[in-house]
N, C-alpha and C. Protein backbone atom coordinates (compact mmCIF):
# COMPACT_ATOMS: atom_id res chain seq x y z
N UNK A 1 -26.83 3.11 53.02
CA UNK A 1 -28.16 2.89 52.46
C UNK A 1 -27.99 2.20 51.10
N UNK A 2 -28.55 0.96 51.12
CA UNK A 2 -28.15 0.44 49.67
C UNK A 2 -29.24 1.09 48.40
N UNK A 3 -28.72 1.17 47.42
CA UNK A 3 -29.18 1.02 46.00
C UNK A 3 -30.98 1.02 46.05
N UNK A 4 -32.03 1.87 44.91
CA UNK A 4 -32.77 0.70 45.00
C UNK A 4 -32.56 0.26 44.03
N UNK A 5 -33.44 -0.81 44.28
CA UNK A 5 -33.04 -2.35 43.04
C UNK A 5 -33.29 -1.74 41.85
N UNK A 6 -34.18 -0.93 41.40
CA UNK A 6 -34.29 -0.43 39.56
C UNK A 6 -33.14 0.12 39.14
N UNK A 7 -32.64 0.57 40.03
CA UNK A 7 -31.55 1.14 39.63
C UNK A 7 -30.30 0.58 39.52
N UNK A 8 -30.45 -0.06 40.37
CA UNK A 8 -29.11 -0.93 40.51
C UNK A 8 -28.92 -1.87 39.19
N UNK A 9 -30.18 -2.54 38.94
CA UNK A 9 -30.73 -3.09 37.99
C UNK A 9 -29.92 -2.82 36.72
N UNK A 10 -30.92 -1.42 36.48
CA UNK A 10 -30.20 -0.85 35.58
C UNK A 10 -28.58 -0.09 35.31
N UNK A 11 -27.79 -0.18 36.07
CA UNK A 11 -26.63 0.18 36.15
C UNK A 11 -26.02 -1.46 35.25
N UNK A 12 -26.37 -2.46 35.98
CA UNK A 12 -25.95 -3.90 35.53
C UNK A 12 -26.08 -4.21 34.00
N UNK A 13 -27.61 -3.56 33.87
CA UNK A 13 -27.90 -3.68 32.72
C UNK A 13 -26.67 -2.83 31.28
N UNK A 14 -26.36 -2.01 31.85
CA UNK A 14 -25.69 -0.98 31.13
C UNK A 14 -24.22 -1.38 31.02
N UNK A 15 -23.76 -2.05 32.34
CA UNK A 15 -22.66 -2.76 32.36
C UNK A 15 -22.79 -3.74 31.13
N UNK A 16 -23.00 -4.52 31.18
CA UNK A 16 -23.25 -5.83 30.18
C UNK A 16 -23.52 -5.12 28.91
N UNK A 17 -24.25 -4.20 28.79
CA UNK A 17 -24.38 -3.73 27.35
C UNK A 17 -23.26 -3.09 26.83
N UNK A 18 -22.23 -2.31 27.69
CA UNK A 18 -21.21 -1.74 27.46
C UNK A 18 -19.88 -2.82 27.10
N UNK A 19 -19.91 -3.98 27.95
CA UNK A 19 -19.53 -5.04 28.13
C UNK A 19 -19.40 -5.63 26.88
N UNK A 20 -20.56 -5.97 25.93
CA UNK A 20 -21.05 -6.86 25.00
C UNK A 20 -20.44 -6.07 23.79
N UNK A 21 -20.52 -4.73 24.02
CA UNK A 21 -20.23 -3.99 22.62
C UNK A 21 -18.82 -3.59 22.50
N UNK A 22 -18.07 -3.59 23.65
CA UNK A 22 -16.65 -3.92 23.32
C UNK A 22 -16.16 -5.17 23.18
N UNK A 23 -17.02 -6.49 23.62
CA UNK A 23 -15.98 -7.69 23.01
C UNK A 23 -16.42 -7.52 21.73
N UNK A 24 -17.81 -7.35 21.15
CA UNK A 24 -18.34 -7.42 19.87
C UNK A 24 -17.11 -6.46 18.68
N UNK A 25 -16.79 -5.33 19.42
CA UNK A 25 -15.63 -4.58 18.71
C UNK A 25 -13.96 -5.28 18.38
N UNK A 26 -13.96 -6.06 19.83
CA UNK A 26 -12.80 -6.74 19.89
C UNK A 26 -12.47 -7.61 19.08
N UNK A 27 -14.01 -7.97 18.69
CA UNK A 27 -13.86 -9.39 17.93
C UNK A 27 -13.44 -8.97 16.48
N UNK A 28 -14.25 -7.71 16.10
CA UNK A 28 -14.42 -7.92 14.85
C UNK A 28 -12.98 -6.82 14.52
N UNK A 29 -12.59 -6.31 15.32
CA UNK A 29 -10.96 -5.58 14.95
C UNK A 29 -9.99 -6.74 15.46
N UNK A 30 -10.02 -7.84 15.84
CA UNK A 30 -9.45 -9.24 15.67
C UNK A 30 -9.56 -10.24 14.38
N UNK A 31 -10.79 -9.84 13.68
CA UNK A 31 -11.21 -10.75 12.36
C UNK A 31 -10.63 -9.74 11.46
N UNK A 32 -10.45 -8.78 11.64
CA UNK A 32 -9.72 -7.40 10.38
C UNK A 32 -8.54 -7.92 10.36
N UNK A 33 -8.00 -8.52 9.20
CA UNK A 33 -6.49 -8.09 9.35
C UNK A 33 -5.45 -6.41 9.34
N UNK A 34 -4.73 -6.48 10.17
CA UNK A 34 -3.78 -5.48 9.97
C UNK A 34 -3.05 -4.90 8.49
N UNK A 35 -2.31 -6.10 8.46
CA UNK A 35 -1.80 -5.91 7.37
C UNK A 35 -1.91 -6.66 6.03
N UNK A 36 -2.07 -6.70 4.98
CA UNK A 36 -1.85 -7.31 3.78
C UNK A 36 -0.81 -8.38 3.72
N UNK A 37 -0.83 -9.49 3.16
CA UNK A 37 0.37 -10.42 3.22
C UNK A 37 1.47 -9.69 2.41
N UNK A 38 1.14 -9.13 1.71
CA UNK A 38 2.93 -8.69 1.02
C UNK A 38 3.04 -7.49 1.41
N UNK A 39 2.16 -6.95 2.48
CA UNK A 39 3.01 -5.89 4.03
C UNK A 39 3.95 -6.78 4.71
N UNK A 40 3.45 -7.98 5.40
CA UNK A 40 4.09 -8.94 6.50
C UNK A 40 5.05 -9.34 5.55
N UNK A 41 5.23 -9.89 4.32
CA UNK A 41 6.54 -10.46 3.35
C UNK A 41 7.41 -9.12 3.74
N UNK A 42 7.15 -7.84 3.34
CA UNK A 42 8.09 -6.78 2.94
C UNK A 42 8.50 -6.17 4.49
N UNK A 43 7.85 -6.38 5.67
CA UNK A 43 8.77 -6.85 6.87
C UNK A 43 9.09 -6.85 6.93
N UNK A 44 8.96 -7.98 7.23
CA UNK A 44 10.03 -9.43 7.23
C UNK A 44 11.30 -9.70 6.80
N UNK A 45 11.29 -8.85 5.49
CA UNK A 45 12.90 -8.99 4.61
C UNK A 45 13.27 -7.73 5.45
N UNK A 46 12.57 -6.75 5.81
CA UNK A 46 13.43 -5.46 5.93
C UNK A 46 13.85 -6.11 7.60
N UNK A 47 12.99 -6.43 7.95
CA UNK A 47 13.38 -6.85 9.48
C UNK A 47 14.51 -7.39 9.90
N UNK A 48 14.54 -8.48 8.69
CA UNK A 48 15.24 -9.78 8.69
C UNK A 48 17.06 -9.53 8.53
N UNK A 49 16.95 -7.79 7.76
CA UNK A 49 18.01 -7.73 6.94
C UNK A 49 18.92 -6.30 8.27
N UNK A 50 18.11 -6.46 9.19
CA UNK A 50 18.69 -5.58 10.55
C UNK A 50 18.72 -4.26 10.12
N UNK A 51 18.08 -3.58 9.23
CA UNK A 51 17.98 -2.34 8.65
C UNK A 51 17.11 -1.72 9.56
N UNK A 52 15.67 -2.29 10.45
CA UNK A 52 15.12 -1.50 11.82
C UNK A 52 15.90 -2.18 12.84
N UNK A 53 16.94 -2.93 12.99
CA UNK A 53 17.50 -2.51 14.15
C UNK A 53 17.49 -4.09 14.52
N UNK A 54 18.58 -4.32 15.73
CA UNK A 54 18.58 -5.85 16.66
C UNK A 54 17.68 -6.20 16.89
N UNK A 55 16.49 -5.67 16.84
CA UNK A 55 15.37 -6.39 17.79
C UNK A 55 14.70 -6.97 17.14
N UNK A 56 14.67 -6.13 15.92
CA UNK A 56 13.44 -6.39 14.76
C UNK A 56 13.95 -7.40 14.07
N UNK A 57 15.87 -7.22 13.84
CA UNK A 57 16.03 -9.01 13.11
C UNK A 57 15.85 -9.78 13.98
N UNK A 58 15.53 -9.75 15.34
CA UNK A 58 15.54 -11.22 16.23
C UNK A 58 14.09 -11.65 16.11
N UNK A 59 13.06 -10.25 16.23
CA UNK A 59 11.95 -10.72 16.05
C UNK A 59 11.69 -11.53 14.64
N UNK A 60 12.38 -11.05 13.35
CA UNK A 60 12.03 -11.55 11.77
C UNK A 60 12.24 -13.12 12.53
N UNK A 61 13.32 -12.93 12.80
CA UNK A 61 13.91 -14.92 13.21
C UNK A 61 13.19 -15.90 13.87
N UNK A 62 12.44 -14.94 14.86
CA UNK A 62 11.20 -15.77 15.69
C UNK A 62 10.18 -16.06 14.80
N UNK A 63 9.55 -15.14 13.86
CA UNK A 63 8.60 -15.65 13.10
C UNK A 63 8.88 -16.34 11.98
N UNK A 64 10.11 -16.50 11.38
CA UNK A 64 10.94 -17.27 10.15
C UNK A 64 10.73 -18.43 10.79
N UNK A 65 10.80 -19.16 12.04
CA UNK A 65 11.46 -20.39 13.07
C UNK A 65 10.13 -20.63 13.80
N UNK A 66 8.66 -19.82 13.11
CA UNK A 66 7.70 -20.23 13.87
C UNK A 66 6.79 -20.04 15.06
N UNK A 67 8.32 -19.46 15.88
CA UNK A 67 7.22 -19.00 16.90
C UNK A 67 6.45 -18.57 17.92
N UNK A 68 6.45 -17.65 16.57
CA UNK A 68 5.46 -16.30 17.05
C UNK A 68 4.79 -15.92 15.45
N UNK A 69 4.00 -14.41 15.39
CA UNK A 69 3.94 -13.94 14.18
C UNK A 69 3.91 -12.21 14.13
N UNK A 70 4.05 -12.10 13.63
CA UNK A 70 3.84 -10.53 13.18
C UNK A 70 2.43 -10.35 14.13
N UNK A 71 0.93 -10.70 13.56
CA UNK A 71 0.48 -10.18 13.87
C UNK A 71 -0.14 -10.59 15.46
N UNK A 72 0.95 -11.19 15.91
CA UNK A 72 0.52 -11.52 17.16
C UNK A 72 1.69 -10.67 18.21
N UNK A 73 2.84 -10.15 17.41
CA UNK A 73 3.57 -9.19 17.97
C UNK A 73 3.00 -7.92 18.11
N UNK A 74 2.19 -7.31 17.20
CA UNK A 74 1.69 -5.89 16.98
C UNK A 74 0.32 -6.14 18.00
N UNK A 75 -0.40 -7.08 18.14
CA UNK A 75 -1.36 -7.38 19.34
C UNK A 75 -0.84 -7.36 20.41
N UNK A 76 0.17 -7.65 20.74
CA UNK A 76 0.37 -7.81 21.94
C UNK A 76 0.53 -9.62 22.97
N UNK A 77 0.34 -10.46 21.99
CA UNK A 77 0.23 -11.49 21.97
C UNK A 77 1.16 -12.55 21.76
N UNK A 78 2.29 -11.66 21.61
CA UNK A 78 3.91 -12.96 21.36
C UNK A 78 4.27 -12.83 22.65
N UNK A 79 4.99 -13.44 23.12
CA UNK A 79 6.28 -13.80 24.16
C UNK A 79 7.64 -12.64 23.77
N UNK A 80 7.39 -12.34 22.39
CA UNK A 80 8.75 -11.57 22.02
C UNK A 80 7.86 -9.89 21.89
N UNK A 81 6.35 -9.83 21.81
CA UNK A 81 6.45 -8.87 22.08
C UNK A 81 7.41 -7.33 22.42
N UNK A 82 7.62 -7.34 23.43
CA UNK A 82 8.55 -6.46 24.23
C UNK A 82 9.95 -5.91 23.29
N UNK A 83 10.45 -7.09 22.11
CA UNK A 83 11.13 -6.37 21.47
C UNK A 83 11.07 -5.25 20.25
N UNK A 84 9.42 -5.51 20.57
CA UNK A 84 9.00 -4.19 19.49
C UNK A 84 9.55 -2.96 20.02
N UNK A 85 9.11 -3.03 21.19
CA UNK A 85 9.40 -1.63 22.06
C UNK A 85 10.88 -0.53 21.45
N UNK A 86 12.18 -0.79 21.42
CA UNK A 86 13.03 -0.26 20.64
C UNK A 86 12.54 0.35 19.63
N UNK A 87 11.91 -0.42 18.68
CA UNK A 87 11.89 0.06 17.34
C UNK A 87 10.83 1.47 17.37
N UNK A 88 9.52 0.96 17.88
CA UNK A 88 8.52 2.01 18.07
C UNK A 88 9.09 3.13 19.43
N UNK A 89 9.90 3.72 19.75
CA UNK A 89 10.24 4.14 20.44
C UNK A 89 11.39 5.26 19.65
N UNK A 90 12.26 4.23 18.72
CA UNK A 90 13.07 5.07 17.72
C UNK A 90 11.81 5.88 16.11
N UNK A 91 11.13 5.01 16.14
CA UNK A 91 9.64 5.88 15.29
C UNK A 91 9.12 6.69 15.92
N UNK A 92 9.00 7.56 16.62
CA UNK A 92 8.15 8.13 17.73
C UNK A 92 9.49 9.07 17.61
N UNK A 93 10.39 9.24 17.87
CA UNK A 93 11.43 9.89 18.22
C UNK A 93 11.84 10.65 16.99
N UNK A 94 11.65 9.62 15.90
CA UNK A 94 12.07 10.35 14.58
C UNK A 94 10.86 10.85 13.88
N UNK A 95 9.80 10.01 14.22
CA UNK A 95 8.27 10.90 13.07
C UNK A 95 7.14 11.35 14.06
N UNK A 96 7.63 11.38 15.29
CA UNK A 96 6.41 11.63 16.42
C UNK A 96 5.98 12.84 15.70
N UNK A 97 6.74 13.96 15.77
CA UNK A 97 6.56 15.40 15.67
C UNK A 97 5.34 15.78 14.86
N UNK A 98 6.30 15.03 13.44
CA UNK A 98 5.26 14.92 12.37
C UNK A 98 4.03 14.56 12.16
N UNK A 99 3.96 13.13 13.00
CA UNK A 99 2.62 12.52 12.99
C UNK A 99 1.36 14.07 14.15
N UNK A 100 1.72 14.34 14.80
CA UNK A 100 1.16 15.25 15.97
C UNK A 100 0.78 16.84 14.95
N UNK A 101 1.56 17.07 14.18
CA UNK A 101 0.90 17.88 13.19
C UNK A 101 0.08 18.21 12.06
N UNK A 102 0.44 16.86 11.87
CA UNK A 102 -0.82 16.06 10.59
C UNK A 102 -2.10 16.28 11.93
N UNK A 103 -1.92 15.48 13.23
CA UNK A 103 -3.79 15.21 13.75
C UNK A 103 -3.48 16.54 13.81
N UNK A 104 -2.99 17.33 14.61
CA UNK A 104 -3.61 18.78 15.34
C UNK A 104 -4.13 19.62 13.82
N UNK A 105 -3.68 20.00 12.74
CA UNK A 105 -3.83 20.48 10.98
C UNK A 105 -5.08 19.42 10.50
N UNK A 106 -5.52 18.19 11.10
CA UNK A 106 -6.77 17.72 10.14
C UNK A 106 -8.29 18.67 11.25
N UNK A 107 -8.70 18.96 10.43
CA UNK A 107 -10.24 19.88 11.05
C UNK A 107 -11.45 18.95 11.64
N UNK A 108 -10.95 17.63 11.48
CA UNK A 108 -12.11 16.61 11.44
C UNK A 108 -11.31 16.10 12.67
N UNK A 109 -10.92 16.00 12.93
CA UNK A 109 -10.00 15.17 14.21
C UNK A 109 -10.45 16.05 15.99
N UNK A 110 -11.19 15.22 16.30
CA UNK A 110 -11.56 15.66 17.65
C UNK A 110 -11.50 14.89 18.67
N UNK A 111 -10.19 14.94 19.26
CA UNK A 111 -10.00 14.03 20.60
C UNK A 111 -10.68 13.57 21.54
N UNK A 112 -11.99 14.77 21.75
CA UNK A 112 -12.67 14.86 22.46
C UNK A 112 -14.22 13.79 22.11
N UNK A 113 -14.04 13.22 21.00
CA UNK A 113 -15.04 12.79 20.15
C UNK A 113 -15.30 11.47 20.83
N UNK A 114 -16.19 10.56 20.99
CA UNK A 114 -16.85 9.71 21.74
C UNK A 114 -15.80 8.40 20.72
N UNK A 115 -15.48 6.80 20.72
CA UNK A 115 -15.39 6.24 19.78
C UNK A 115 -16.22 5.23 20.14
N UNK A 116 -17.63 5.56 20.08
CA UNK A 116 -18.58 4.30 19.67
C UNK A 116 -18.23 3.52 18.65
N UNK A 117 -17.80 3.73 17.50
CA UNK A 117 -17.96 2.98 16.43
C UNK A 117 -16.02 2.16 16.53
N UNK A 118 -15.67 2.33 16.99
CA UNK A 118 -14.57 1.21 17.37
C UNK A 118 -14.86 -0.32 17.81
């Protein structure tokens, strides 16, 4: 038995509105920068200098040589991507714990909480 049409209607309608307000989010946490330029400088040297590890000086080298960038690695958006993976994997391993006791200890932090405003 199909749909009736008001409804259906309105399901579409809700689609598209749901639709509209996450590219509208996308966009504008795309126009935010991440980081500060003398975050991406101080990187870069640490990257560069193999102190986080092989991956992270190969990545410094890709963005020294052009190309790619930082903040198109942390998007998800380089080709070299994937060599983040190591590094955030050895962060997680060494400050996961920590980070998981800071959220569960803040009183305001509710997982369960809707994120409209993202």
């Amino acid at each position: 038995m199909p749909y009736p049409q008001p409804a259906a209607e309105r399901a579409w309608q809700e689609l598209r509105a749901t639709l509209d307000r996450a590219r509208a989010n996308l966009d504008r946490v795309r126009a935010a920068p991440t980081t500060m330029p003398e975050e991406r400088r101080a990187l870069q040297r640490v990257a560069a200098s193999g102190e986080l590890g092989p991956e992270m000086r190969e990545l410094a080298r890709h963005v020294e040589a052009g190309r790619t960038t930082w903040a198109d690695v942390f998007e998800g958006a380089s080709p070299y991507t994937d060599l983040l993976r190591p590094h955030l994997d050895r962060m997680v391993a060494l400050h996961g714990e920590s980070v998981r006791r800071q959220i569960e200890a803040d009183p305001e932090f509710d997982p369960m909480a809707p994120h409209d405003d993202m």
